[in-house]
N, C-alpha and C. Protein backbone atom coordinates (compact mmCIF):
# COMPACT_ATOMS: atom_id res chain seq x y z
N UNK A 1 0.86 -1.17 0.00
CA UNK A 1 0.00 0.00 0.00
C UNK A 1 0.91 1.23 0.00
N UNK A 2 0.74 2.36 -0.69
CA UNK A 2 1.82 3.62 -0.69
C UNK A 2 0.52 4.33 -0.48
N UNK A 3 1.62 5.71 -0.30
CA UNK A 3 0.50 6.73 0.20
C UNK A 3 -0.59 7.38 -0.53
N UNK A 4 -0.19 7.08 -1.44
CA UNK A 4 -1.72 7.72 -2.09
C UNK A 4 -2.55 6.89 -2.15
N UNK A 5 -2.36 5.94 -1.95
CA UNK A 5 -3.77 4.80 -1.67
C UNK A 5 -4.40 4.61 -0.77
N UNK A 6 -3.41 5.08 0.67
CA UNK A 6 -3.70 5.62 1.77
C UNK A 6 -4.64 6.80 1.86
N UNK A 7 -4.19 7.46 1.28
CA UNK A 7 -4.76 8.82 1.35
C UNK A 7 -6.14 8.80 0.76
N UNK A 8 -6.14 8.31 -0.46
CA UNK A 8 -7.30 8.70 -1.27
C UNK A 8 -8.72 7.34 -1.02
N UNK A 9 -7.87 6.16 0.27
CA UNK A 9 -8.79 5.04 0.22
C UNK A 9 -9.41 4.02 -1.28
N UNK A 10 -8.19 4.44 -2.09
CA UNK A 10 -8.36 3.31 -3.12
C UNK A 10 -8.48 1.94 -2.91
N UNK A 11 -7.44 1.87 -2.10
CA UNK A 11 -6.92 0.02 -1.43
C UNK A 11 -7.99 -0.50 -0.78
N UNK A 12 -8.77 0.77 -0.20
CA UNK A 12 -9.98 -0.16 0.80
C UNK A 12 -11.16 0.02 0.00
N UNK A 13 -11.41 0.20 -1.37
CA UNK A 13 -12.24 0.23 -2.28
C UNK A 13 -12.42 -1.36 -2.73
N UNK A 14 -11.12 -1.02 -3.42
CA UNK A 14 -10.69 -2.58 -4.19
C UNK A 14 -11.11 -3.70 -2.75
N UNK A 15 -10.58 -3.80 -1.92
CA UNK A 15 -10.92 -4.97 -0.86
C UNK A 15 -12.48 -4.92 -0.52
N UNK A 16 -13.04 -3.79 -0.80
CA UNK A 16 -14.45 -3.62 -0.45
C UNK A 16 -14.95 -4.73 -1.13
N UNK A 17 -14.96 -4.19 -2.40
CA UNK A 17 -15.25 -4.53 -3.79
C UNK A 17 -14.96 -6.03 -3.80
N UNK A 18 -13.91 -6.69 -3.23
CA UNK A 18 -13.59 -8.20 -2.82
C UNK A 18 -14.07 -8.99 -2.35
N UNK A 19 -14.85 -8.03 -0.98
CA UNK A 19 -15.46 -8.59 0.28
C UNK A 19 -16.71 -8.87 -1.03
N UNK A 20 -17.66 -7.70 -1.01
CA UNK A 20 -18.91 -8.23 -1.87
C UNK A 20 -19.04 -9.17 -2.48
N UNK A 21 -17.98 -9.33 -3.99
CA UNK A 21 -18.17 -10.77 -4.63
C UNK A 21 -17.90 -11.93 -4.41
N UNK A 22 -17.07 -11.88 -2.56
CA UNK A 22 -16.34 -12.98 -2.26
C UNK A 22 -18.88 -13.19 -1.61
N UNK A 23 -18.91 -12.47 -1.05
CA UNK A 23 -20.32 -12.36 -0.05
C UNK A 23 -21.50 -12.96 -1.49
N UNK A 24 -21.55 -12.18 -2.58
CA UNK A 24 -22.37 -12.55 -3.14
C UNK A 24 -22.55 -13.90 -3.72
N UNK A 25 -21.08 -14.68 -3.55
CA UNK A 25 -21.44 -16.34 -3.40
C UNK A 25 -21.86 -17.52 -2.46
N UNK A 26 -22.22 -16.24 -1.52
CA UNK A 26 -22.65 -16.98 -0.25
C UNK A 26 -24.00 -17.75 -0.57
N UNK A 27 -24.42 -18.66 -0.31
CA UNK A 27 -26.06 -18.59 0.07
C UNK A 27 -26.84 -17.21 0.57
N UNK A 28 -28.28 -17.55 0.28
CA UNK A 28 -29.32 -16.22 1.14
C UNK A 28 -28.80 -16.21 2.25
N UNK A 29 -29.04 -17.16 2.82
CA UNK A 29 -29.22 -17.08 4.41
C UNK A 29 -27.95 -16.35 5.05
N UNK A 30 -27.01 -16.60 4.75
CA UNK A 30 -25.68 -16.31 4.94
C UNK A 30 -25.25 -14.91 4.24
N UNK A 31 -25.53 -14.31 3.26
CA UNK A 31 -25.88 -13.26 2.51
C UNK A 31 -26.34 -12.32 3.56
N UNK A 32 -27.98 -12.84 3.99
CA UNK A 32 -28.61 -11.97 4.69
C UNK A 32 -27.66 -11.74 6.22
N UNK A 33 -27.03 -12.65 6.55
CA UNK A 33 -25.95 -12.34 7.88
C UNK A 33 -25.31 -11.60 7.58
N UNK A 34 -24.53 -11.85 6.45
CA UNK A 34 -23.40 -10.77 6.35
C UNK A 34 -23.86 -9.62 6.25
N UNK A 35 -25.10 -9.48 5.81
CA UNK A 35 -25.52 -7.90 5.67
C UNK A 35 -25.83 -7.31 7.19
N UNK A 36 -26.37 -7.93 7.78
CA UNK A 36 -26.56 -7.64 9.08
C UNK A 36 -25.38 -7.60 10.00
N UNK A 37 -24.24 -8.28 9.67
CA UNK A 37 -22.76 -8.28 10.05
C UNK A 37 -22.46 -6.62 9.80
N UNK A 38 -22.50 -6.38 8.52
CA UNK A 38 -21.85 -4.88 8.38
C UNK A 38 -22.75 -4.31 8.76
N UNK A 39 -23.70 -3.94 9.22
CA UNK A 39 -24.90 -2.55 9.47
C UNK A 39 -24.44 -2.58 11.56
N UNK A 40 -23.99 -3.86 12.04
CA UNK A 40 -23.70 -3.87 13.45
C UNK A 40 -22.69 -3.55 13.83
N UNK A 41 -21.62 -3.54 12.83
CA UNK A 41 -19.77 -4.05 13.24
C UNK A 41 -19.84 -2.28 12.56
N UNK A 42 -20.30 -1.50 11.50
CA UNK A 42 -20.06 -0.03 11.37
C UNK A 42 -19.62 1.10 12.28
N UNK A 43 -20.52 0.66 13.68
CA UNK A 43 -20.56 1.82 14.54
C UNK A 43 -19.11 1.48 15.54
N UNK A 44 -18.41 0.69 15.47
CA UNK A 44 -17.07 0.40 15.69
C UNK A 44 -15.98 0.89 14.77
N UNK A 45 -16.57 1.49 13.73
CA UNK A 45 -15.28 1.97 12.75
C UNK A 45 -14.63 3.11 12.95
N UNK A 46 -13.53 3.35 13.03
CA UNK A 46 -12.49 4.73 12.82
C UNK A 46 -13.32 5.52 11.95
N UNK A 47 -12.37 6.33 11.87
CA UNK A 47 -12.82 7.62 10.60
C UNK A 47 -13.02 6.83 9.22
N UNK A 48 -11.78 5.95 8.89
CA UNK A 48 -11.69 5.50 7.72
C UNK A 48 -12.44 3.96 7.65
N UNK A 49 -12.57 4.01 8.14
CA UNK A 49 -13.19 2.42 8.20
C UNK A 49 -11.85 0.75 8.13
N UNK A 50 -10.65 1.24 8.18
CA UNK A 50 -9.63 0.61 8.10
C UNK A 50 -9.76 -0.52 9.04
N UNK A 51 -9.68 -0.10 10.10
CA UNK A 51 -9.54 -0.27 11.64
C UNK A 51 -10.46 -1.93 11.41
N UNK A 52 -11.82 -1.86 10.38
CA UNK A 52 -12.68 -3.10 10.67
C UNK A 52 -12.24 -4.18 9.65
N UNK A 53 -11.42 -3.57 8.60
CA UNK A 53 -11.46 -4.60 7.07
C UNK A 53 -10.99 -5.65 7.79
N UNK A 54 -9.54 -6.15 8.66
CA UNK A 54 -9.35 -7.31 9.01
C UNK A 54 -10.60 -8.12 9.69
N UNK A 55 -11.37 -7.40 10.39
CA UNK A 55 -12.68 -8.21 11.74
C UNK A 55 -13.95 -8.22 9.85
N UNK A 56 -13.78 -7.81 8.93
CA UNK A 56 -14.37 -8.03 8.20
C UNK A 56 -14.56 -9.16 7.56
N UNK A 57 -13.77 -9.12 7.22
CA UNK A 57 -12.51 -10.04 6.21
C UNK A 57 -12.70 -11.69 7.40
N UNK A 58 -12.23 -11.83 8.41
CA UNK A 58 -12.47 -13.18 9.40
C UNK A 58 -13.82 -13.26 9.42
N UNK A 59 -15.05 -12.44 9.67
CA UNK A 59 -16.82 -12.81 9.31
C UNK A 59 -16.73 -13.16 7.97
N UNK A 60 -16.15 -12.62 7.36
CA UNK A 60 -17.00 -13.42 5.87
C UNK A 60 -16.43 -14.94 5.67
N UNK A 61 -14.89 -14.87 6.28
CA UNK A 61 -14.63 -15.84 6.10
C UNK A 61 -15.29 -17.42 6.88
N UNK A 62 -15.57 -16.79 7.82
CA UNK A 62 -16.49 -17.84 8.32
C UNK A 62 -17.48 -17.99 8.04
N UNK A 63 -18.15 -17.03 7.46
CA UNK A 63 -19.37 -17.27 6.78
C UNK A 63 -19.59 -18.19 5.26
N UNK A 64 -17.93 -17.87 5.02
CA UNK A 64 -17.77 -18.68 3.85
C UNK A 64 -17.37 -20.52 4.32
N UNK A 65 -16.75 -20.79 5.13
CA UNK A 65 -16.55 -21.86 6.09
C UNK A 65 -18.02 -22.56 6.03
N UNK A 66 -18.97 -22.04 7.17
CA UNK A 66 -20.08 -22.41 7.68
C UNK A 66 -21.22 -22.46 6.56
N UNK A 67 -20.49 -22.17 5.39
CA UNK A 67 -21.48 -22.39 4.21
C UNK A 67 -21.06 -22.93 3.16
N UNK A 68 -19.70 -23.65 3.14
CA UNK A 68 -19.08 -24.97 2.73
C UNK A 68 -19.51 -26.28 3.51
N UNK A 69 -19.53 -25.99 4.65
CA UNK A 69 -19.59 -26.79 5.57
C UNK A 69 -21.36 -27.68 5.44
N UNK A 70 -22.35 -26.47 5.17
CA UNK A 70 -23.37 -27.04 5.09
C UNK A 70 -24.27 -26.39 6.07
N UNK A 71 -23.37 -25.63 7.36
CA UNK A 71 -24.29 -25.46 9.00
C UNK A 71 -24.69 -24.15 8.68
N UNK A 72 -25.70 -24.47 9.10
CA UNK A 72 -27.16 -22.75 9.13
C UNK A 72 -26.28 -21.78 9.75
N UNK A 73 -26.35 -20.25 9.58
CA UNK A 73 -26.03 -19.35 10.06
C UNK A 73 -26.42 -19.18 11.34
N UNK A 74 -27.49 -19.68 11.56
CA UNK A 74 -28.04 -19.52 12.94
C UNK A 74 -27.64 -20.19 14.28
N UNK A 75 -26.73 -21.61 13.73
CA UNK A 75 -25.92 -21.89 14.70
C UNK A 75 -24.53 -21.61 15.43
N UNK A 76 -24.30 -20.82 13.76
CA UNK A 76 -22.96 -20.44 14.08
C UNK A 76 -22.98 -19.29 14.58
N UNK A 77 -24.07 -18.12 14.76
CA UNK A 77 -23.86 -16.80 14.60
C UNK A 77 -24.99 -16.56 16.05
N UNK A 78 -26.01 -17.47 16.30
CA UNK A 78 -27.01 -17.73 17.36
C UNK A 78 -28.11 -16.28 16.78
N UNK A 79 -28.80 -16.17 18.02
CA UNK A 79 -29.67 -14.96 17.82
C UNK A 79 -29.39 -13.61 17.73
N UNK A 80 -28.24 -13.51 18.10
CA UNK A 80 -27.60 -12.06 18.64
C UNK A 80 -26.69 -12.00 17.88
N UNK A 81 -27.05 -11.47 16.66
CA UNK A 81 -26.32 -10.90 16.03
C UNK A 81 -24.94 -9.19 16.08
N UNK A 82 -26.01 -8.88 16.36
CA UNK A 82 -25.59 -7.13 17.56
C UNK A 82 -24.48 -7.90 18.68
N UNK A 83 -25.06 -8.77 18.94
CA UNK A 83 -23.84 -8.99 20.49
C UNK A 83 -22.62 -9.53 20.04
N UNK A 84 -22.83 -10.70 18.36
CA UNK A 84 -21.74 -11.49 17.92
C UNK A 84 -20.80 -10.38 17.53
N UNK A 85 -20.99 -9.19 16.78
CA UNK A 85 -20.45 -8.12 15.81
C UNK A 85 -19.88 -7.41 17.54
N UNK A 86 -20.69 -7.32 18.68
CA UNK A 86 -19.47 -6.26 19.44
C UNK A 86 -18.88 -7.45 20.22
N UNK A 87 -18.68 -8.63 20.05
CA UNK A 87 -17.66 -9.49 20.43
C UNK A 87 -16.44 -9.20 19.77
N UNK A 88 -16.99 -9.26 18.29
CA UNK A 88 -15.81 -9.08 17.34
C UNK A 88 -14.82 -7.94 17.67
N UNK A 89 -15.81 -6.68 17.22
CA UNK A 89 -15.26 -6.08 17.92
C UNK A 89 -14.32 -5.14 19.03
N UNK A 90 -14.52 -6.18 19.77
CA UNK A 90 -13.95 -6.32 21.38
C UNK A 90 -14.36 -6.12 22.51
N UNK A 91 -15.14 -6.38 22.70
CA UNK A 91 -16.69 -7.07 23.92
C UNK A 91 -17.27 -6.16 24.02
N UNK A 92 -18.21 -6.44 24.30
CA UNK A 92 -19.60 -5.31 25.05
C UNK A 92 -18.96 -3.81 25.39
N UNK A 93 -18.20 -3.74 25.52
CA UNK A 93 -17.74 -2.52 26.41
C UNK A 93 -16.88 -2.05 25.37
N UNK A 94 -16.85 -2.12 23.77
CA UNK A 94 -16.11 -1.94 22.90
C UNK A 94 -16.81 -0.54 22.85
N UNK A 95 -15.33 0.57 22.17
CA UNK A 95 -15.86 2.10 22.18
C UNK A 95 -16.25 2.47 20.53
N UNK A 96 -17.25 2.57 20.73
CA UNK A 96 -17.60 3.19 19.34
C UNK A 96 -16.88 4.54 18.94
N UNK A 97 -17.17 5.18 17.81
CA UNK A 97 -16.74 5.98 17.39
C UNK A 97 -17.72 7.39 17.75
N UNK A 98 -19.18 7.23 18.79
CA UNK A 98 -19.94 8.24 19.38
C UNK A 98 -19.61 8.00 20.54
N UNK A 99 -18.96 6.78 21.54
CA UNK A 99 -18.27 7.20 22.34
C UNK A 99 -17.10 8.17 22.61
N UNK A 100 -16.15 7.75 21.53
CA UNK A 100 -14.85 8.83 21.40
C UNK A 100 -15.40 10.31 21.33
N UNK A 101 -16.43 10.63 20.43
CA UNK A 101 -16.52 11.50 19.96
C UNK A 101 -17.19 12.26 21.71
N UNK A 102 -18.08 11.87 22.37
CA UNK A 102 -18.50 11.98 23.07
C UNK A 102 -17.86 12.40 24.23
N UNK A 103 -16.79 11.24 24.44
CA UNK A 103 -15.87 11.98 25.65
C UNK A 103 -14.78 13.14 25.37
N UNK A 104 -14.28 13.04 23.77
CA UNK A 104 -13.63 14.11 23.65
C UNK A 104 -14.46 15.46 24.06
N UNK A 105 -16.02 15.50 23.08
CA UNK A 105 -16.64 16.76 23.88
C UNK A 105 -16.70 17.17 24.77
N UNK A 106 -16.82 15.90 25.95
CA UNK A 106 -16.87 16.06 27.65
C UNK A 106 -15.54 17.13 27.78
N UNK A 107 -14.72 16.30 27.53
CA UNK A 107 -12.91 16.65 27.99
C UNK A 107 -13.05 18.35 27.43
N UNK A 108 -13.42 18.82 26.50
CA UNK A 108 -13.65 20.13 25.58
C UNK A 108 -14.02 20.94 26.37
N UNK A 109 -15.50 20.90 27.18
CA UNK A 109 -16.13 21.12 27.96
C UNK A 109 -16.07 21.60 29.20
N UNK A 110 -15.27 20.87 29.79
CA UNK A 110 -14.59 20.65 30.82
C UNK A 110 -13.49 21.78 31.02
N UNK A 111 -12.22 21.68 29.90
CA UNK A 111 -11.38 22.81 29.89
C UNK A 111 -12.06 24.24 29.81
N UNK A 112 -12.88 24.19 28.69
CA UNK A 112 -13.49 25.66 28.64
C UNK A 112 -13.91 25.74 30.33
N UNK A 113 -14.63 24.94 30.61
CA UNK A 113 -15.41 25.29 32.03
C UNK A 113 -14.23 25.85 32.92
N UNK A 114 -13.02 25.20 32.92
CA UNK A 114 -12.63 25.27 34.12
C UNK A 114 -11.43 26.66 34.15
N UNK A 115 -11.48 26.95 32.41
CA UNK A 115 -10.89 28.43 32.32
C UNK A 115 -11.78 29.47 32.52
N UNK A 116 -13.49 29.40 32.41
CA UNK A 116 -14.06 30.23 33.31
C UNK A 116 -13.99 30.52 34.48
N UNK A 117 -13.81 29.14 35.03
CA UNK A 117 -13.73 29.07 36.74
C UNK A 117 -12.42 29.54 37.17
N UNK A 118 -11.59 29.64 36.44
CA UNK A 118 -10.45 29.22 37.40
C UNK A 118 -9.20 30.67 36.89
């Protein structure tokens, strides 16, 4: 990867673009996971979305696994979909990107306040 591919997010186009046609040979059922995979695992992304392509890239691949294999999505993935994606993640207590944003405001907040006060 060089920097202008960096920069301009070409590289994570092309892998996008990978993920899909690797996804669109999935089965439905498995199809319909993965779609529900990315709409849960999003609100975990950086600015650029970099940060998820690897935790991307290991769901599909198991999705591609568990649909060689023959086994329903539903065993592998259970009901909780939302909970499987902030496992991935990095557990329940994983910081989204409206957390960050959130405490930086606090921290913002805070200084202004305390150059009024102080």
């Amino acid at each position: 990867m060089n920097l202008w591919e960096t920069v301009t997010g070409s590289d994570l186009t092309r892998e996008w673009k990978a993920f899909e046609a690797r996804a669109a040979a999935l089965p439905a059922g498995h199809r319909e996971a993965w779609e529900q995979i990315k709409a849960h695992l999003y609100p975990y992304s950086d600015f650029s979305g970099r940060n998820l392509m690897p935790i991307f890239d290991g769901a599909l691949g198991l999705l591609e696994e568990t649909a060689a294999d023959g086994q329903d999505v539903r065993d592998v993935l259970g009901d909780d979909v939302a909970g499987f994606c902030a496992a991935l993640a990095g557990g329940e207590g994983a910081r989204s990107h409206r957390d960050r944003w959130r405490e930086q405001l606090n921290r913002n907040v805070a200084r202004k306040l305390a150059r009024l006060g102080g």
